[in-house]
Protein backbone atom coordinates (compact mmCIF):
# COMPACT_ATOMS: atom_id res chain seq x y z
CA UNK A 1 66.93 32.54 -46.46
CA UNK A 2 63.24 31.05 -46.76
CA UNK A 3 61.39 30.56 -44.08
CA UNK A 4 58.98 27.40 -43.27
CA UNK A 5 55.70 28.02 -44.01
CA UNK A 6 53.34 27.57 -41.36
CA UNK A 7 50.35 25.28 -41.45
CA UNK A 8 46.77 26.25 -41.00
CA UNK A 9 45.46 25.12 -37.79
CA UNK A 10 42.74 22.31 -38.88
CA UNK A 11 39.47 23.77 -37.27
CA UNK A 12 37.29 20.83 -38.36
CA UNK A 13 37.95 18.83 -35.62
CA UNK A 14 36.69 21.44 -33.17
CA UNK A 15 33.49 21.99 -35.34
CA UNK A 16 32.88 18.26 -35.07
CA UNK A 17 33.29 17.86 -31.41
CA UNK A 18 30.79 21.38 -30.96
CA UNK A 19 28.14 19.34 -33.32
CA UNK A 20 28.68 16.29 -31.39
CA UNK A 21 27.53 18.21 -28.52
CA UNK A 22 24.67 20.19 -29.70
CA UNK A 23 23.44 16.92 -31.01
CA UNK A 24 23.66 15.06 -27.76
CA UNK A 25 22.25 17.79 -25.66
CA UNK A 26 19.64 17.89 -28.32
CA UNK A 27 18.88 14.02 -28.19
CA UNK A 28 18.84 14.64 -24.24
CA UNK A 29 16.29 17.36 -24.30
CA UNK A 30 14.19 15.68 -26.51
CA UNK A 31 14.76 12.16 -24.30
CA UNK A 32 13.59 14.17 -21.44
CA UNK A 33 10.37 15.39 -22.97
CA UNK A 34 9.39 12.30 -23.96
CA UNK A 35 9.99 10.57 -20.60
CA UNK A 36 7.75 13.55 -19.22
CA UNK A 37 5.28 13.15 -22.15
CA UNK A 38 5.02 9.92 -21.54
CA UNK A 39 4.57 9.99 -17.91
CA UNK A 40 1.66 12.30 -17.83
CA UNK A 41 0.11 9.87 -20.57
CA UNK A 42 0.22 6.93 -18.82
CA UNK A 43 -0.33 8.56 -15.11
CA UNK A 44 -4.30 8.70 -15.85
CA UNK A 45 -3.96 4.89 -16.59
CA UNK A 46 -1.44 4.02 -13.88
CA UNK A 47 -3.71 5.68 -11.17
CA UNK A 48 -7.00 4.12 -12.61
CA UNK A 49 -6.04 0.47 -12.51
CA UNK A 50 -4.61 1.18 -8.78
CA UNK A 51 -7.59 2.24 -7.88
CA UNK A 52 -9.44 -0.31 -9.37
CA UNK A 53 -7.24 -2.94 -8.53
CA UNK A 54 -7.59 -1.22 -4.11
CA UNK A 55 -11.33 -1.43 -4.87
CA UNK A 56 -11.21 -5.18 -5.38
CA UNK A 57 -8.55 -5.93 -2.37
CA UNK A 58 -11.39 -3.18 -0.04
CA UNK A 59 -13.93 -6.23 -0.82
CA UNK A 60 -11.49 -9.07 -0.33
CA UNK A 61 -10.39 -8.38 2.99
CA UNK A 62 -14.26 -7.47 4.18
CA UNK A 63 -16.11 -10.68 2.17
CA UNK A 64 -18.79 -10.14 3.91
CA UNK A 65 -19.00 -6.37 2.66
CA UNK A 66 -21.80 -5.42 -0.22
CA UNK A 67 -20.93 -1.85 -0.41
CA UNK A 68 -18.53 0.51 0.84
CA UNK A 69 -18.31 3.94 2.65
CA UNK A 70 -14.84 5.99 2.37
CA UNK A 71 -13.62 8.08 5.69
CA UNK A 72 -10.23 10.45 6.47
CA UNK A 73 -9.01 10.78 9.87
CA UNK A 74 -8.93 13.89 10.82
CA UNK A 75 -5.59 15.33 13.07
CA UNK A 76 -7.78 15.23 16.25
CA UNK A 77 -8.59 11.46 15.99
CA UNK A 78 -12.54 11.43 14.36
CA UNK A 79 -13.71 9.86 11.12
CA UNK A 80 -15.15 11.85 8.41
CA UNK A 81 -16.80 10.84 5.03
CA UNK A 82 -15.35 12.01 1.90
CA UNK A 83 -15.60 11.27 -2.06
CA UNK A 84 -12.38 12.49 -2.47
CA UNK A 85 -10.18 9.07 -3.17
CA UNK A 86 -7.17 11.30 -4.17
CA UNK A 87 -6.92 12.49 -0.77
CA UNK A 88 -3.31 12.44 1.14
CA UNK A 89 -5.51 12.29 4.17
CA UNK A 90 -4.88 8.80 5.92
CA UNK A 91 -8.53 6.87 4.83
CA UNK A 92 -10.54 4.31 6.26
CA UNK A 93 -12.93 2.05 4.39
CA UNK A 94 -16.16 1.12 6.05
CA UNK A 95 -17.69 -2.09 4.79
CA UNK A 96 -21.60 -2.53 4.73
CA UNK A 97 -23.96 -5.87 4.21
CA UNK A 98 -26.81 -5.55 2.00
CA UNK A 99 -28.94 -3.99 5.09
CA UNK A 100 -26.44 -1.44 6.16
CA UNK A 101 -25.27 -2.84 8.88
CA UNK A 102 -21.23 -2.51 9.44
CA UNK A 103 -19.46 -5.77 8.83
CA UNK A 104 -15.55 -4.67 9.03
CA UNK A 105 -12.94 -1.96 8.14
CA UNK A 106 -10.28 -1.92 5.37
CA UNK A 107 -7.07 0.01 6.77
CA UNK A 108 -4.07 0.37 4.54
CA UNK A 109 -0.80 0.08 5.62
CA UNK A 110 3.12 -0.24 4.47
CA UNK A 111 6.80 -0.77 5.80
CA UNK A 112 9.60 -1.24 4.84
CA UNK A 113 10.30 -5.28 3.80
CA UNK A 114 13.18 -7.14 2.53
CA UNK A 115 14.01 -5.74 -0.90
CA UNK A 116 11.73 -2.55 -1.12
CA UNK A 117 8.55 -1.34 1.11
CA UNK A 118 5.55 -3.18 1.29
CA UNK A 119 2.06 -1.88 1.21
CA UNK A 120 -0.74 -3.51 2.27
CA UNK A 121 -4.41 -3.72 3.04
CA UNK A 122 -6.52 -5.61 5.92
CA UNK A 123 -9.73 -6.17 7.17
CA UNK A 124 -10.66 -5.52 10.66
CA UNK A 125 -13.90 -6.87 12.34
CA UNK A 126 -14.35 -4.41 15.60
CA UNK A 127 -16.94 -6.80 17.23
CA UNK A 128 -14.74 -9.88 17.14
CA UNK A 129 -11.69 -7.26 17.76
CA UNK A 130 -9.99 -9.50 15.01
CA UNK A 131 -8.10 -8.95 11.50
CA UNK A 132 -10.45 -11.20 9.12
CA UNK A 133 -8.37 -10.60 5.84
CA UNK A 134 -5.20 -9.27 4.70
CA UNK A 135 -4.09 -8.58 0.66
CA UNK A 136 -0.68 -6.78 -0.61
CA UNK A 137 -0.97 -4.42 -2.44
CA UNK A 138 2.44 -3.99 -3.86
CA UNK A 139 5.82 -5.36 -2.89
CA UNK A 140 9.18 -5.90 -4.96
CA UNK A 141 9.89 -9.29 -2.41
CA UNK A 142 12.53 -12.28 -3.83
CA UNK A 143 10.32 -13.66 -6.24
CA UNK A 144 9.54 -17.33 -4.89
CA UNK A 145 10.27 -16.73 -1.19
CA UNK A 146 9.66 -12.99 -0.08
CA UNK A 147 6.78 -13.18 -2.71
CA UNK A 148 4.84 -16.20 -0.83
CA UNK A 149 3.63 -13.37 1.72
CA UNK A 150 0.89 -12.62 -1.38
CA UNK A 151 -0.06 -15.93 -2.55
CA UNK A 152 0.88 -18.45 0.44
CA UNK A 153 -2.10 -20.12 2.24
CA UNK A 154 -1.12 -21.31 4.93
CA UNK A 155 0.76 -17.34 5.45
CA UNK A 156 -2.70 -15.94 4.17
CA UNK A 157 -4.70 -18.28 6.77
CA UNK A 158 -3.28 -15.96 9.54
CA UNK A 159 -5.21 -13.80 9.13
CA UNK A 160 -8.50 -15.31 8.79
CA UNK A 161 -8.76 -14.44 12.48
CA UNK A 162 -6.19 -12.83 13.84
CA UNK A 163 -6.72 -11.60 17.62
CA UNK A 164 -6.17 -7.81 17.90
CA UNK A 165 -8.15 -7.48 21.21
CA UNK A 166 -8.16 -3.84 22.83
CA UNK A 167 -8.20 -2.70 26.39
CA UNK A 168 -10.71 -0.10 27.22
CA UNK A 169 -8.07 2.21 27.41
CA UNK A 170 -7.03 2.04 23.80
CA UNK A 171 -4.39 -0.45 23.97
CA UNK A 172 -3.62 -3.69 21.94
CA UNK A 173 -3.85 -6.51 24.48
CA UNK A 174 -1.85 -9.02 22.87
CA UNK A 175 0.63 -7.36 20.37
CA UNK A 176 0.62 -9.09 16.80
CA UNK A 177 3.98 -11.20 17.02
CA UNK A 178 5.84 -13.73 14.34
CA UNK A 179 6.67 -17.36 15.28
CA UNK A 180 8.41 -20.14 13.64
CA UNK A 181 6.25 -22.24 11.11
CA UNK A 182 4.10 -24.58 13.50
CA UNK A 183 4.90 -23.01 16.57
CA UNK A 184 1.77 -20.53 16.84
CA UNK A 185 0.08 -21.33 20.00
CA UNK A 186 -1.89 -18.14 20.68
CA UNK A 187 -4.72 -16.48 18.21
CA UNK A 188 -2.20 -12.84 17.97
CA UNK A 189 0.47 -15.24 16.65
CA UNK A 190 1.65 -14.92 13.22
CA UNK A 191 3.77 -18.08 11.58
CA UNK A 192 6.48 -17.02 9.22
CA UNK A 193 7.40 -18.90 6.15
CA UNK A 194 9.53 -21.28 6.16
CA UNK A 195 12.92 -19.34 3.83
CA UNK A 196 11.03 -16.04 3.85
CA UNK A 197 11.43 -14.88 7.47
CA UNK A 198 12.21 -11.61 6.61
CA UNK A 199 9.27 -10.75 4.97
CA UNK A 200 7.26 -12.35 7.09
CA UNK A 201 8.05 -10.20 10.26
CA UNK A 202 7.95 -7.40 8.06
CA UNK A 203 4.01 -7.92 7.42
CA UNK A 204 4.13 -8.30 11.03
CA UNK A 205 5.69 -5.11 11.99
CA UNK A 206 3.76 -3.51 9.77
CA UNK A 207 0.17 -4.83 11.00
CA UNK A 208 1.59 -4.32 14.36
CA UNK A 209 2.17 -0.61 14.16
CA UNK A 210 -0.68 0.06 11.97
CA UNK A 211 -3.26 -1.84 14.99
CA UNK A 212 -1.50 0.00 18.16
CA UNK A 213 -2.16 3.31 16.06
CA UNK A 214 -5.25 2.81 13.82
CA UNK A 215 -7.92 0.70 15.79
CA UNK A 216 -8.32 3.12 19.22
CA UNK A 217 -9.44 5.60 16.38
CA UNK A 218 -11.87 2.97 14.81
CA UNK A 219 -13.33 2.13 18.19
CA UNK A 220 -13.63 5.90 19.30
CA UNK A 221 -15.86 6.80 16.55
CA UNK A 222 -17.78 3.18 15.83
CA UNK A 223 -20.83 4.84 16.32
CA UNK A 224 -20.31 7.09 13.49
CA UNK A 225 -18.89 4.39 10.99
CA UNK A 226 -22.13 2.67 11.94
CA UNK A 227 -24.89 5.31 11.53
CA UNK A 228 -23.37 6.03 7.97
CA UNK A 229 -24.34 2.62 6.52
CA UNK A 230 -26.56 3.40 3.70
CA UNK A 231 -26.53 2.11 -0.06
CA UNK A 232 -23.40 2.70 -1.18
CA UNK A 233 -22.16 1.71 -5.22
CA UNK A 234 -19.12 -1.49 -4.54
CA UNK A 235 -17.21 1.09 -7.29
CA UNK A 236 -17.77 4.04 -5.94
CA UNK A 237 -16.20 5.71 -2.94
């Protein structure tokens, strides 16, 4: 009686799957250092042209600024000068004429907006107790609409003069608030854009919170941001 003759079991189907897989995970590691590789290339650059590109917006927002002097806030409220730019310290930017004499302060600031968050940068004047310029810095808004908050003018014109009086006891007099296009009556008053509401009262919010915490510190050490007006480079900090 002859027995069936068993098959071999095939094994080249297992040793193709097990290459498949050290080839992926091979492809992935070398995927993931490039991605690192790459970052830590381009990181130098990406920082550089922010900083650059902050530098510009510093003198935008103060045009009546020659040169520039960097400060941190320190946890108990006062202003120091640093050189460090790479500081996570919150920083203010004190803007000088050609004599010295303190024209305005650049204050960053961000929130959250329609799509992503928004950061921004604005100038403040403390004798007129006014915003005199604002710039974004970087925002991911609907390109046509939520994107007018960068390149509007009639937005922009807002805050050309923007009332952020404060009450000797450190408090914004008139909150900034948003109105409908062509209803601002009042110099605190912000008028949206027409189709890009949202993004509109998001610069608000954000301008608003920033002033109610940022400007009773400005005020409290003026004296200091205006002894320390000496010649300063426009690209250094």
């Amino acid at each position: 009686m002859s027995s069936t003759p068993q098959m071999p079991i095939p094994q080249e189907k297992e040793v193709t799957s097990t290459r498949m897989i050290l080839t992926m995970a091979a492809i992935g590691l070398l995927a993931g250092f490039l991605i690192v590789f790459t970052y830590r290339t381009t990181l130098p650059i990406i920082e550089k042209n922010r900083q650059e590109y902050l530098e510009r917006a510093i003198f935008e927002v103060l045009p009546d600024a020659t040169t520039k002097k960097v400060f941190i806030v320190t946890p108990d409220g006062k202003l120091e000068p640093t050189t460090d730019i790479h500081t996570k310290a919150p920083k203010v930017y004190a803007g000088y004429n050609a004599e010295g004499k303190l024209v305005g302060i650049a204050l960053e600031a961000r929130g959250q907006g329609f799509q992503d968050v928004i950061s921004l940068i604005y100038g403040y004047d403390p004798y007129k107790q006014a915003i005199i310029g604002m710039k974004v810095l970087e925002s991911k808004e609907t390109p046509g609409l939520g994107s007018k908050i960068e390149t509007d003018p009639e937005f922009l014109a807002n805050f050309k003069a923007l009332d952020v009086t404060i009450t000797p006891e450190g408090k914004i007099v008139h909150p900034i608030e948003l109105v409908k296009k062509g209803k601002k009556t009042h110099d605190w008053q912000i008028e949206a854009i027409t189709g890009a509401t949202i993004s509109s009262r998001a610069v608000t919010n954000i301008l608003r919170k920033s002033t109610e915490k940022a400007l009773p510190i400005i005020l409290k050490n003026l004296e200091v941001l205006e002894n320390s007006g000496t010649a300063t480079s426009k690209t250094t900090g």
